[in-house]
Protein backbone atom coordinates (compact mmCIF):
# COMPACT_ATOMS: atom_id res chain seq x y z
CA UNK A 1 -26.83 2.33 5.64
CA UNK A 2 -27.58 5.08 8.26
CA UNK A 3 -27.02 8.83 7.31
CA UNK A 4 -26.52 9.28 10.51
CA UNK A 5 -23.22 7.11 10.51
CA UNK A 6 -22.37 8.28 7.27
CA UNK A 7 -22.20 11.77 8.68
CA UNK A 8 -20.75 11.02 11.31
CA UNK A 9 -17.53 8.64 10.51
CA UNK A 10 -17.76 9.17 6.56
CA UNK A 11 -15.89 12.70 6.85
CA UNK A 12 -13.36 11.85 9.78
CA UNK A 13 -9.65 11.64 8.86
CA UNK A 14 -8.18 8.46 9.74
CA UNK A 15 -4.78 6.70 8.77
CA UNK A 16 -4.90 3.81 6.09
CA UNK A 17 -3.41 1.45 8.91
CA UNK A 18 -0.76 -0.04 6.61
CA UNK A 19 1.61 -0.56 9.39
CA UNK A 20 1.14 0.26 13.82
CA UNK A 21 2.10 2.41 14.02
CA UNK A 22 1.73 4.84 11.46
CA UNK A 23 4.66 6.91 10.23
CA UNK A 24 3.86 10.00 12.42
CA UNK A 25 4.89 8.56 14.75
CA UNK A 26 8.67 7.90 13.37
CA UNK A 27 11.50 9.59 15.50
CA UNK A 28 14.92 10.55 14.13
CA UNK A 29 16.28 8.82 16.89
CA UNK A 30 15.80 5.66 14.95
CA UNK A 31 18.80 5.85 12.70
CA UNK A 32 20.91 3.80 10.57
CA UNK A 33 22.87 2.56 13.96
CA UNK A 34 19.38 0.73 15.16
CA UNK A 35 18.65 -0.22 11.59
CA UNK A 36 22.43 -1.70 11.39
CA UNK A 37 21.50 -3.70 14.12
CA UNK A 38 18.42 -5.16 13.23
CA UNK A 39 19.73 -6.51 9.75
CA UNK A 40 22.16 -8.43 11.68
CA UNK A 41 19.80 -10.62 12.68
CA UNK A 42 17.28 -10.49 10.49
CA UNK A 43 18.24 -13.59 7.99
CA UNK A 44 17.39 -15.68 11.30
CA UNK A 45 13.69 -14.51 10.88
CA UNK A 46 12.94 -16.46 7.79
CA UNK A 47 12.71 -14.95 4.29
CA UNK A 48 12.34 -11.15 3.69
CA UNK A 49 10.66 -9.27 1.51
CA UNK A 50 12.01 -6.26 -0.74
CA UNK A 51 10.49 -3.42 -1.62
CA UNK A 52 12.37 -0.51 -3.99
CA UNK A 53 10.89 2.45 -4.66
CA UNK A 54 11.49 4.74 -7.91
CA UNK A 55 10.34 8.28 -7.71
CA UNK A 56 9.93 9.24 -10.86
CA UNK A 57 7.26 10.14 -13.22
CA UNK A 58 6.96 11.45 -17.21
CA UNK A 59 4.23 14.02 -15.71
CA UNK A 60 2.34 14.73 -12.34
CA UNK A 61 -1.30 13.33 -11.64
CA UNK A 62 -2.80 16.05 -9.51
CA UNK A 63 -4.62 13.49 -7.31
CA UNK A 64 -1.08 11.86 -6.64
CA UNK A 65 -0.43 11.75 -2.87
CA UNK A 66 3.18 9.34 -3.52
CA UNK A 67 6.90 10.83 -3.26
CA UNK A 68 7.40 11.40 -6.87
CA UNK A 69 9.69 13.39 -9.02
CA UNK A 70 9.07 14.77 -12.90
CA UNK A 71 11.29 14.29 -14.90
CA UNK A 72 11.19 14.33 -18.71
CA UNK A 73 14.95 13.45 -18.86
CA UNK A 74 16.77 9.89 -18.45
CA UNK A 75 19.64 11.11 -16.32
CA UNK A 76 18.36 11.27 -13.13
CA UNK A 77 16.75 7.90 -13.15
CA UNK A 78 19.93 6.12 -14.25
CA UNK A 79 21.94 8.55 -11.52
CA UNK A 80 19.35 7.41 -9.30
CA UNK A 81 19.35 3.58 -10.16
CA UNK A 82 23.19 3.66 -9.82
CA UNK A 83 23.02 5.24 -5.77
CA UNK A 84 19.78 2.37 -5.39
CA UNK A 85 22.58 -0.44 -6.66
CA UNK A 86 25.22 0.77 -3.99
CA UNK A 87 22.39 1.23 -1.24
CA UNK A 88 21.91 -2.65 -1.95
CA UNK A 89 25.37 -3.49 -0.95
CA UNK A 90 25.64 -1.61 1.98
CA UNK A 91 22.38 -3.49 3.04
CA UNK A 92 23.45 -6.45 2.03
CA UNK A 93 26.87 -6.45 4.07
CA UNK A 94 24.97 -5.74 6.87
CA UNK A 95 22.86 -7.99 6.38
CA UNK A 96 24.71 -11.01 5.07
CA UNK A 97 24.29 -12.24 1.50
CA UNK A 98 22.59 -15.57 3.02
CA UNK A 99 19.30 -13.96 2.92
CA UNK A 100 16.27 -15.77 1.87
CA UNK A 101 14.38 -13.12 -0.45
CA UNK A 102 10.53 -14.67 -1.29
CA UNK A 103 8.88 -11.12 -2.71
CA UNK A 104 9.99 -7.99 -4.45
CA UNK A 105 7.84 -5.03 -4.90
CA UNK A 106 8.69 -1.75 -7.37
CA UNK A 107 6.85 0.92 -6.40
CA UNK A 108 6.63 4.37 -7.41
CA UNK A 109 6.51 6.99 -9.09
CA UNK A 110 6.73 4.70 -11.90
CA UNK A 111 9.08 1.89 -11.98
CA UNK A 112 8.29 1.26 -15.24
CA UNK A 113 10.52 4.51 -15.98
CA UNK A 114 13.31 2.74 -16.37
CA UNK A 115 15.27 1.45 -19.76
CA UNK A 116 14.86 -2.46 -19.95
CA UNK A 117 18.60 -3.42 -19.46
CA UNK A 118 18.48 -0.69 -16.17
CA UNK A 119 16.01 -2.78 -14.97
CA UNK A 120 17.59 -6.27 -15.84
CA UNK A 121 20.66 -5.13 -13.81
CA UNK A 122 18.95 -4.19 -10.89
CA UNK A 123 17.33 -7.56 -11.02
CA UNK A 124 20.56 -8.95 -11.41
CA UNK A 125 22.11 -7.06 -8.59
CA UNK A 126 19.50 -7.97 -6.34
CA UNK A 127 19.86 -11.68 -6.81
CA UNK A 128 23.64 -11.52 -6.01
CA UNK A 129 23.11 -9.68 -3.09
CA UNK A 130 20.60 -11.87 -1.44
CA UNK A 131 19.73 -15.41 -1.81
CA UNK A 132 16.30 -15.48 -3.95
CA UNK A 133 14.16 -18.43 -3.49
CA UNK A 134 13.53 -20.91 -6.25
CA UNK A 135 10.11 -19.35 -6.56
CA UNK A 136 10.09 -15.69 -5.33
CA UNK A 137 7.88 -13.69 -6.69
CA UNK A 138 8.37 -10.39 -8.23
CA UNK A 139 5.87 -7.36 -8.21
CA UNK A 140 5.98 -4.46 -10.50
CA UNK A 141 3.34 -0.99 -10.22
CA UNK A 142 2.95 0.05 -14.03
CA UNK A 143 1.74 2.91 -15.77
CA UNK A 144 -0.10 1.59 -18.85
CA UNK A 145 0.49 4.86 -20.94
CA UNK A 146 4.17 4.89 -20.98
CA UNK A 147 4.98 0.52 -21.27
CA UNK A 148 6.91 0.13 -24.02
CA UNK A 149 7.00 -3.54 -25.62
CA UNK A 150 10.69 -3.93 -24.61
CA UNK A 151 10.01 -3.10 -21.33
CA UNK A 152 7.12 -5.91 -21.05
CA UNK A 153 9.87 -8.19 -22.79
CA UNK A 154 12.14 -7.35 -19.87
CA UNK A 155 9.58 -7.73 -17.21
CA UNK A 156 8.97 -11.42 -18.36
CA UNK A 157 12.48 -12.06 -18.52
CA UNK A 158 13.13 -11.01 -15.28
CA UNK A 159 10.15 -13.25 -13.29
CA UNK A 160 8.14 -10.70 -13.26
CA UNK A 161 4.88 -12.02 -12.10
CA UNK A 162 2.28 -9.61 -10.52
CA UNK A 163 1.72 -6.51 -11.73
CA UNK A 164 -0.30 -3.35 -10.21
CA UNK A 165 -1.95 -1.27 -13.45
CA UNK A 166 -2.79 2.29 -12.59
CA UNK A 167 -6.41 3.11 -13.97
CA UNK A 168 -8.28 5.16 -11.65
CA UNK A 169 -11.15 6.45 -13.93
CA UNK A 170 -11.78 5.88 -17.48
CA UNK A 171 -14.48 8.90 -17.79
CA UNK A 172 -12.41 11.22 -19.40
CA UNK A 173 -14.26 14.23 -18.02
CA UNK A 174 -12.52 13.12 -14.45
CA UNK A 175 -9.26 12.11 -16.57
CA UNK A 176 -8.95 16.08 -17.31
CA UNK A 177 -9.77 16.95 -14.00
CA UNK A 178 -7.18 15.04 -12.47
CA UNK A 179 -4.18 15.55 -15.13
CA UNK A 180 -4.37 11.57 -16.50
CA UNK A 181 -5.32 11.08 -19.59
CA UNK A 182 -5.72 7.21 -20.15
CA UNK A 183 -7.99 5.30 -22.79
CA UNK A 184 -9.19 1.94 -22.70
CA UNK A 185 -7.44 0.90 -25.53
CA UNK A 186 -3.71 2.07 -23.80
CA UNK A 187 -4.99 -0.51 -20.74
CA UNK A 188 -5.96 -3.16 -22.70
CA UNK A 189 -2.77 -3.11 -24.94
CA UNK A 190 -0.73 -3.50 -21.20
CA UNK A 191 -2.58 -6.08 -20.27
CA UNK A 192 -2.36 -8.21 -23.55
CA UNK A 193 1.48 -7.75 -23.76
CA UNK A 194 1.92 -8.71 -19.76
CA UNK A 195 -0.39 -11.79 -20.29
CA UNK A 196 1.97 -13.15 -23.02
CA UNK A 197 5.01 -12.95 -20.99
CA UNK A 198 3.70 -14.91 -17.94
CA UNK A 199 2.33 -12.37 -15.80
CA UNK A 200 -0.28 -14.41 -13.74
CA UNK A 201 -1.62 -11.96 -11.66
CA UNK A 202 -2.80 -8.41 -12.68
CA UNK A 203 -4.07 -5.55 -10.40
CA UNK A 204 -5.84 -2.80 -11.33
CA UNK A 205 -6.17 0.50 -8.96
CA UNK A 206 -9.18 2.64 -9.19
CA UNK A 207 -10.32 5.55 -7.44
CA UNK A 208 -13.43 7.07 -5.88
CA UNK A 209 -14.52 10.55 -4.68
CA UNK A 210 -11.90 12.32 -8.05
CA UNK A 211 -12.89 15.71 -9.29
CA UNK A 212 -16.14 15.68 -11.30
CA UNK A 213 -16.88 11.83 -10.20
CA UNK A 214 -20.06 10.30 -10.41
CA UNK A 215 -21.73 7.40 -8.98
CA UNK A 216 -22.57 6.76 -13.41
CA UNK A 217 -18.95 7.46 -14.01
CA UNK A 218 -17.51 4.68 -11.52
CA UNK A 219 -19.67 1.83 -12.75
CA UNK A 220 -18.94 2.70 -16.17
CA UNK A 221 -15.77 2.85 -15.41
CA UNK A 222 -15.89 -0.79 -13.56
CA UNK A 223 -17.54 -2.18 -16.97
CA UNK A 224 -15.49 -1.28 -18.86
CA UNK A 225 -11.96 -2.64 -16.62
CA UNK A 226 -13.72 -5.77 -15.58
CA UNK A 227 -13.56 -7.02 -19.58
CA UNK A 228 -10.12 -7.07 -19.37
CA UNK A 229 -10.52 -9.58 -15.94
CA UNK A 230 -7.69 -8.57 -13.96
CA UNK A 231 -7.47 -11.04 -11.26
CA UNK A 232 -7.56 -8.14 -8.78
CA UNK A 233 -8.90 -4.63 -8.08
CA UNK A 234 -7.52 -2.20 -5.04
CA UNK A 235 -10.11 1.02 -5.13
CA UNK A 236 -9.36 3.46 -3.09
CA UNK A 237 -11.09 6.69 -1.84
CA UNK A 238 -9.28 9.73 -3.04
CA UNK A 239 -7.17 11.64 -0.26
CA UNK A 240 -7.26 15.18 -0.80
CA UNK A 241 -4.32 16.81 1.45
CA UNK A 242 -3.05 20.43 -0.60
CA UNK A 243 -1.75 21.43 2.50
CA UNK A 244 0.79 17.83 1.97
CA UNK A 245 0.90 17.71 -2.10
CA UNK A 246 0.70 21.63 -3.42
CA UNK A 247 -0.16 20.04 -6.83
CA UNK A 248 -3.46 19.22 -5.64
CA UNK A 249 -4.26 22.46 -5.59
CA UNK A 250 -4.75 22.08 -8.88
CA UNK A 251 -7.71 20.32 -8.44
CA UNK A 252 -11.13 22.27 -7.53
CA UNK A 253 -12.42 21.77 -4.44
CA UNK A 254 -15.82 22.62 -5.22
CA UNK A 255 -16.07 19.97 -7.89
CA UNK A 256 -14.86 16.90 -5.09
CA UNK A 257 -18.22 14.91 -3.92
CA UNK A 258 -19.33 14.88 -0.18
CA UNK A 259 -18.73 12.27 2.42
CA UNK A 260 -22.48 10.91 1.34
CA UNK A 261 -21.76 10.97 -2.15
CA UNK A 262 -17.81 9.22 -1.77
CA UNK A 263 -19.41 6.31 0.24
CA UNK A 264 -22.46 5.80 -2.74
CA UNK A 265 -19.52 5.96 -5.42
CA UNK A 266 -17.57 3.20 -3.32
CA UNK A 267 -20.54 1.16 -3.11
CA UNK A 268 -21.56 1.51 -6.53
CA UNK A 269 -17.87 0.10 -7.57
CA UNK A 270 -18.16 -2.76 -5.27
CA UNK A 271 -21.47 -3.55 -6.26
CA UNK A 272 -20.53 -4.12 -9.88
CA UNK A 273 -17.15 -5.62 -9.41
CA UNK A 274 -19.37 -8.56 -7.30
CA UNK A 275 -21.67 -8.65 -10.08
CA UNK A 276 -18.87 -9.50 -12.03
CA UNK A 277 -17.86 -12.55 -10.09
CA UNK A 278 -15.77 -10.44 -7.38
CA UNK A 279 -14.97 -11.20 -3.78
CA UNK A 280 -15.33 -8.43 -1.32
CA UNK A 281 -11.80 -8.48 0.26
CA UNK A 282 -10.85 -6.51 3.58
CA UNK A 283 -11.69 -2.53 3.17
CA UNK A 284 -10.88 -1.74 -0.49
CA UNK A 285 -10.03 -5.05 -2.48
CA UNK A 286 -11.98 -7.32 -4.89
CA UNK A 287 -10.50 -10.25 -6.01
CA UNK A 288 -11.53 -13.26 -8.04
CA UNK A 289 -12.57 -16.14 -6.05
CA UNK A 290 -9.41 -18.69 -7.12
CA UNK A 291 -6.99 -15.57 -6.55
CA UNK A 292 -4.60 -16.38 -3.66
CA UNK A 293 -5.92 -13.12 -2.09
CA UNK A 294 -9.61 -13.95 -2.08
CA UNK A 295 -8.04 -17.49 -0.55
CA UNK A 296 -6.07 -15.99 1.86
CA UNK A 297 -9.31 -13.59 3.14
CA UNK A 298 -11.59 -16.87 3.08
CA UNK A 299 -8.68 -18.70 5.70
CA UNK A 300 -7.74 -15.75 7.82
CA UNK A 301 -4.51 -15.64 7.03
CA UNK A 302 -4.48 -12.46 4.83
CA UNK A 303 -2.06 -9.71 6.06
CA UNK A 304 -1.76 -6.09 5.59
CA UNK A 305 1.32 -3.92 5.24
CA UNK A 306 2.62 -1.07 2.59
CA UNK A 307 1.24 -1.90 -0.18
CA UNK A 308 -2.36 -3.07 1.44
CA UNK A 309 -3.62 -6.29 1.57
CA UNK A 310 -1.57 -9.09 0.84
CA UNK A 311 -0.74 -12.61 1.01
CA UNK A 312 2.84 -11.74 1.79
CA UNK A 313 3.99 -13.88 5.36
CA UNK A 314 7.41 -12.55 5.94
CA UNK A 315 7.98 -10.69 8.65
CA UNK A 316 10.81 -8.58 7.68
CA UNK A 317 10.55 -5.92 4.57
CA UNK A 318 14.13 -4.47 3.82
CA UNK A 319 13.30 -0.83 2.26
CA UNK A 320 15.14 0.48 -1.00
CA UNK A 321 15.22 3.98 -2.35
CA UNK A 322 14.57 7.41 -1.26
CA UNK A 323 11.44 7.66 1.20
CA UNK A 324 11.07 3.47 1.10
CA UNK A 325 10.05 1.78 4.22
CA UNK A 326 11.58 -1.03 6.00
CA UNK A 327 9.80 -3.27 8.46
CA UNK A 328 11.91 -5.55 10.67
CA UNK A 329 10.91 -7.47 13.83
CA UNK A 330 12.86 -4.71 16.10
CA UNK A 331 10.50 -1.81 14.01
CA UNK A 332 10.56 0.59 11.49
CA UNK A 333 12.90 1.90 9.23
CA UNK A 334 12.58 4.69 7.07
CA UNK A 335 14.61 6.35 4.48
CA UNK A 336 15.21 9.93 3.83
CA UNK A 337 13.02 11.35 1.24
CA UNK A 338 14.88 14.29 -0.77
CA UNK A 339 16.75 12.57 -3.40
CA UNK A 340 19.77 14.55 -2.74
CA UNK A 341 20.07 14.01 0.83
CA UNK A 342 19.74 10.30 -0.29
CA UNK A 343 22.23 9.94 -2.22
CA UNK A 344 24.53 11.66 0.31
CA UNK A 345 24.39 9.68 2.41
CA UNK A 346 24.97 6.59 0.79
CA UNK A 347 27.67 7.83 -1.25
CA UNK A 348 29.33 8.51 2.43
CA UNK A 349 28.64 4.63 3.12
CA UNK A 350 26.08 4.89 5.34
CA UNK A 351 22.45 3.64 5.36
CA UNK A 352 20.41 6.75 4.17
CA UNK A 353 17.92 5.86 7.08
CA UNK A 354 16.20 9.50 8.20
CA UNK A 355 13.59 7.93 11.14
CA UNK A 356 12.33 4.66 12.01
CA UNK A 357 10.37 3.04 15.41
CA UNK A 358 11.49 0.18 17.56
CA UNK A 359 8.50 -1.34 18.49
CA UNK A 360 7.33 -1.96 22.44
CA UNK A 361 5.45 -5.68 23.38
CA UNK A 362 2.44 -3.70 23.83
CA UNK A 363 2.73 -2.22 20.24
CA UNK A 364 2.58 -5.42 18.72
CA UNK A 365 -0.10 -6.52 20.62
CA UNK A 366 -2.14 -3.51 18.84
CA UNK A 367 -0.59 -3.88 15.86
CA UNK A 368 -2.08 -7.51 16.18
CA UNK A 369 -5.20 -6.24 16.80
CA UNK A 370 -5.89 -3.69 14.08
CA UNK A 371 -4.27 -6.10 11.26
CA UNK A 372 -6.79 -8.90 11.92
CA UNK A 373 -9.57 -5.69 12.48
CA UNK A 374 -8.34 -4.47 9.02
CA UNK A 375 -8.41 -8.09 7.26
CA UNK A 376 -11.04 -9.80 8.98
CA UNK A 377 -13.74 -7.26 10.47
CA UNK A 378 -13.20 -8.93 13.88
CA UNK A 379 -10.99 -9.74 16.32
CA UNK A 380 -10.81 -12.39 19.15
CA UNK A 381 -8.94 -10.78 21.86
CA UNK A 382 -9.07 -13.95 24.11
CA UNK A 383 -6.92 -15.68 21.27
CA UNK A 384 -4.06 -13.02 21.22
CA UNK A 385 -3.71 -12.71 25.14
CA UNK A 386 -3.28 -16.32 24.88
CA UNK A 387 -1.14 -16.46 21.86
CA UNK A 388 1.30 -13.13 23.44
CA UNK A 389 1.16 -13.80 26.95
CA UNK A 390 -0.29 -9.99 27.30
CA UNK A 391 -3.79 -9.35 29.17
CA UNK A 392 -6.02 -7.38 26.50
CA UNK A 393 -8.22 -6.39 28.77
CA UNK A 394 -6.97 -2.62 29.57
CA UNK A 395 -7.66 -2.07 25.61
CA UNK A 396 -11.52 -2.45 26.65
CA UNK A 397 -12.17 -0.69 30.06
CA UNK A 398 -12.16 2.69 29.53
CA UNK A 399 -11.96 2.90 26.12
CA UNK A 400 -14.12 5.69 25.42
CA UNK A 401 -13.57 5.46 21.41
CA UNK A 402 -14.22 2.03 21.27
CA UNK A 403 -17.40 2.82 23.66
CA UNK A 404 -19.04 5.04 21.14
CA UNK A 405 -18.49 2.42 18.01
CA UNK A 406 -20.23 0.29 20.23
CA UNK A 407 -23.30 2.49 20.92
CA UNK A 408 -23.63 3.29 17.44
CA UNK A 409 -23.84 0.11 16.54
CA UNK A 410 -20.94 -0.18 14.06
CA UNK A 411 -19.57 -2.44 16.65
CA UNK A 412 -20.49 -5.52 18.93
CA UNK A 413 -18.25 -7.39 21.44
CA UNK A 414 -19.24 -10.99 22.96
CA UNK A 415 -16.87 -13.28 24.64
CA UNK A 416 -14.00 -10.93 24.51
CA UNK A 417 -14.45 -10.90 20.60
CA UNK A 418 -14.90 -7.72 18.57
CA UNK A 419 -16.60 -7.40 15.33
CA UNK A 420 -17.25 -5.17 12.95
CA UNK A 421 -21.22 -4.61 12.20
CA UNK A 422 -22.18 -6.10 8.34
CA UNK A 423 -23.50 -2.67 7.59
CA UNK A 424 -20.37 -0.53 9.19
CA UNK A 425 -17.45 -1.75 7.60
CA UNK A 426 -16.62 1.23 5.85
CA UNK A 427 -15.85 2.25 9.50
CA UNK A 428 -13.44 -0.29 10.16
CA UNK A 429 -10.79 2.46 10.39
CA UNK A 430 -12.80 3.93 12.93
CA UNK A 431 -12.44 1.02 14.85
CA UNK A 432 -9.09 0.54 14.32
CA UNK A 433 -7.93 3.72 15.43
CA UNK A 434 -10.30 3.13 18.75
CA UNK A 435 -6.64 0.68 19.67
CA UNK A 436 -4.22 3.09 18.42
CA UNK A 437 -2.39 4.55 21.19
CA UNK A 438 -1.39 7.23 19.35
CA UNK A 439 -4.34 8.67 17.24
CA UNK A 440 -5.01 12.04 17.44
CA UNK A 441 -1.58 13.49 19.34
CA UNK A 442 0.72 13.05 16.50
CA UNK A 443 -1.11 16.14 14.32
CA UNK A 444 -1.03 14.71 11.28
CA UNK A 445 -3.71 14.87 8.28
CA UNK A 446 -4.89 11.70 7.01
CA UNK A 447 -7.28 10.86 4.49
CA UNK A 448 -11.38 10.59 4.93
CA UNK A 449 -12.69 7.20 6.50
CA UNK A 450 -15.15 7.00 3.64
């Protein structure tokens, strides 16, 4: 790979490209009135997915870039749970109780957090609220230090299915860097207890470019989680933003690698996890080759929203919680993120919705564009003009972004089709931003291409 490019791309700031756009570019004009409005219709759409997200956490991770809250109490999180529960109605009523659900995700924080029966009556509340297919599947993030056994127990009553294990490094020289102590054995003990209740799938996040990371640390670290044969891995490249998250100014700057060294650590991870029988998936997954993921990336039909790369279809995500993000046809819907304000609002019987986007034709069209860019490396810009009835060709001429990709070789188009080079698609978010309307006026940080 070119030093040259590496230099070049490896240190720009890019967004993750988990939805078009990106949240800067949410406007408090979008408000629970346009969100009211787009529920309305929204069981006509097909089924929806629902994500809920729990901010809480027993202690901070100084690398943590999520809306999270410590607490080292129960009360808040059942306070909390109770204000999620009457968010659901309100939803729900405006939404009709005739909706098809097909996924649920629990992020966090830690959703985890939560007492078995608090989660076994959210559950239950969601599934009289909305009409759950016969085989929806439910998602849960975990953090393997603080699962209890009756939790697990609850999770597999429940049909819970897929679950995301936070790992991120098992050196424990980076562990104390980053606030996270987590041994092997603490992982292992997760994965055993979600295997025996009928978890199928199992996810484990890692991280490159930590405090005190090495290129020996990462594969080590891969060696070691790959035993364990998790059907998937997400690694991601650590975004360090202490102007955004004041408790990563706990970490020393000094001891973070350089763009040269991030990219070599990411490489190094992906070399091992295909040693290990891995698929390459999109930008920052590995999957095994029978996974539905690895399927879905071999067909072209993989998609990409919140939570990264998925094989979710639907085209509607109703958003739960403080700081949660809805997707519907019309837009984007987002929630307000201090707790308090939150809870206000809900308690006053309105949807706690702080910003959102309604989305323009030619938004989708990009939004088109950098998905398949994103999940496939390429794009065939002939196929969408036909498939939208909207004339792509304006996104070429005088594009001066997309210009340079192509001079530098990262990209080549032929035939109105855009791809990605072999050797360049680290810098696929490079080339996605080259279609992003908005890049680079909204004057917000994001994290490092590479």
């Amino acid at each position: 790979m070119s030093d040259s490019l590496v230099a070049k791309y490896g240190d720009a700031r890019l967004p993750r490209y988990t939805s078009y756009p990106t949240a800067p570019a949410f406007s408090a004009a979008v408000g629970p009135d346009e969100y009211v409005k787009g529920l309305a219709s929204i069981g006509k759409t097909g089924p929806v997915s629902v994500y809920l997200h729990v901010p809480f956490c027993r202690s901070m991770c100084w690398y943590c870039g999520c809306h999270t809250t410590i607490t080292r109490q129960d009360a808040p999180v059942v306070e909390y749970l109770d204000v999620m529960r009457e968010e659901i109605e309100l939803v729900s009523f405006a939404a009709g109780n005739d909706v098809p659900v097909r996924n649920v995700h629990f992020g966090g924080g830690t959703p985890t957090i939560m007492k078995p029966q608090e989660f076994t009556a959210l559950m239950a509340k969601l599934r009289s609220a909305f009409a759950f297919e016969a085989d929806a599947s439910v998602a849960v993030e975990i953090d393997p230090r603080t699962l209890a056994a009756s939790m697990i127990e609850a999770l597999g009553e429940n049909g819970v299915d897929r679950a995301s294990l936070g790992v991120q490094s098992f050196d424990p020289i980076v562990q104390t860097a980053i606030n996270r102590t987590q041994s092997f054995e603490q992982t292992e003990a997760a994965v055993a207890g979600l295997r025996s209740t009928g978890v199928a799938s199992i996810n484990f996040d890692l991280i490159y470019g930590l405090p005190k990371q090495t290129v020996q640390s990462c594969v080590e670290t891969v060696r070691l989680a790959v035993q364990l044969r998790p059907e998937r891995f997400a690694v991601f490249g650590y975004a360090h933003i202490p102007a955004f998250k004041k408790h990563q100014r706990l970490i020393d700057d000094a001891s973070l690698p350089d763009a040269r060294q991030r990219n070599e650590q990411a490489e190094a991870i992906a070399q091992e996890l295909e040693k290990a029988g891995y698929e390459r998936i999109g930008l920052d997954h590995f999957a095994l080759p029978e996974d539905q993921l690895a399927v879905a990336a071999r067909q072209g039909t993989m998609r990409r929203n919140f939570q990264g790369y998925t094989t979710d279809d639907c085209d509607s995500l109703i958003g739960l919680g403080a700081s949660a993000i809805g997707r519907l046809p019309t837009g984007y819907m987002q929630n307000h993120v201090p707790l308090g304000l939150y809870a206000e609002r809900v308690a006053s019987g309105v949807l706690p919705t702080a910003k959102g986007y309604l989305l323009t034709e030619e938004d989708k069209l990009r939004g088109r564009i950098i998905e398949r860019l994103m999940c496939d490396f390429e794009v065939d810009l002939g196929r969408l003009s036909r498939e939208l009835g909207f004339d792509t060709g304006f996104l070429v001429e005088r594009n001066e972004r997309l210009g340079e990709l192509v001079a530098d070789g990262v990209v080549t188009i032929r035939d109105n089709r855009i791809v990605v080079s072999q050797h360049a698609r680290f810098m696929v978010r490079a080339v996605a931003a080259a279609f992003d309307a908005y890049f680079g006026s909204l004057g917000r940080t994001h994290s490092k291409a590479a």
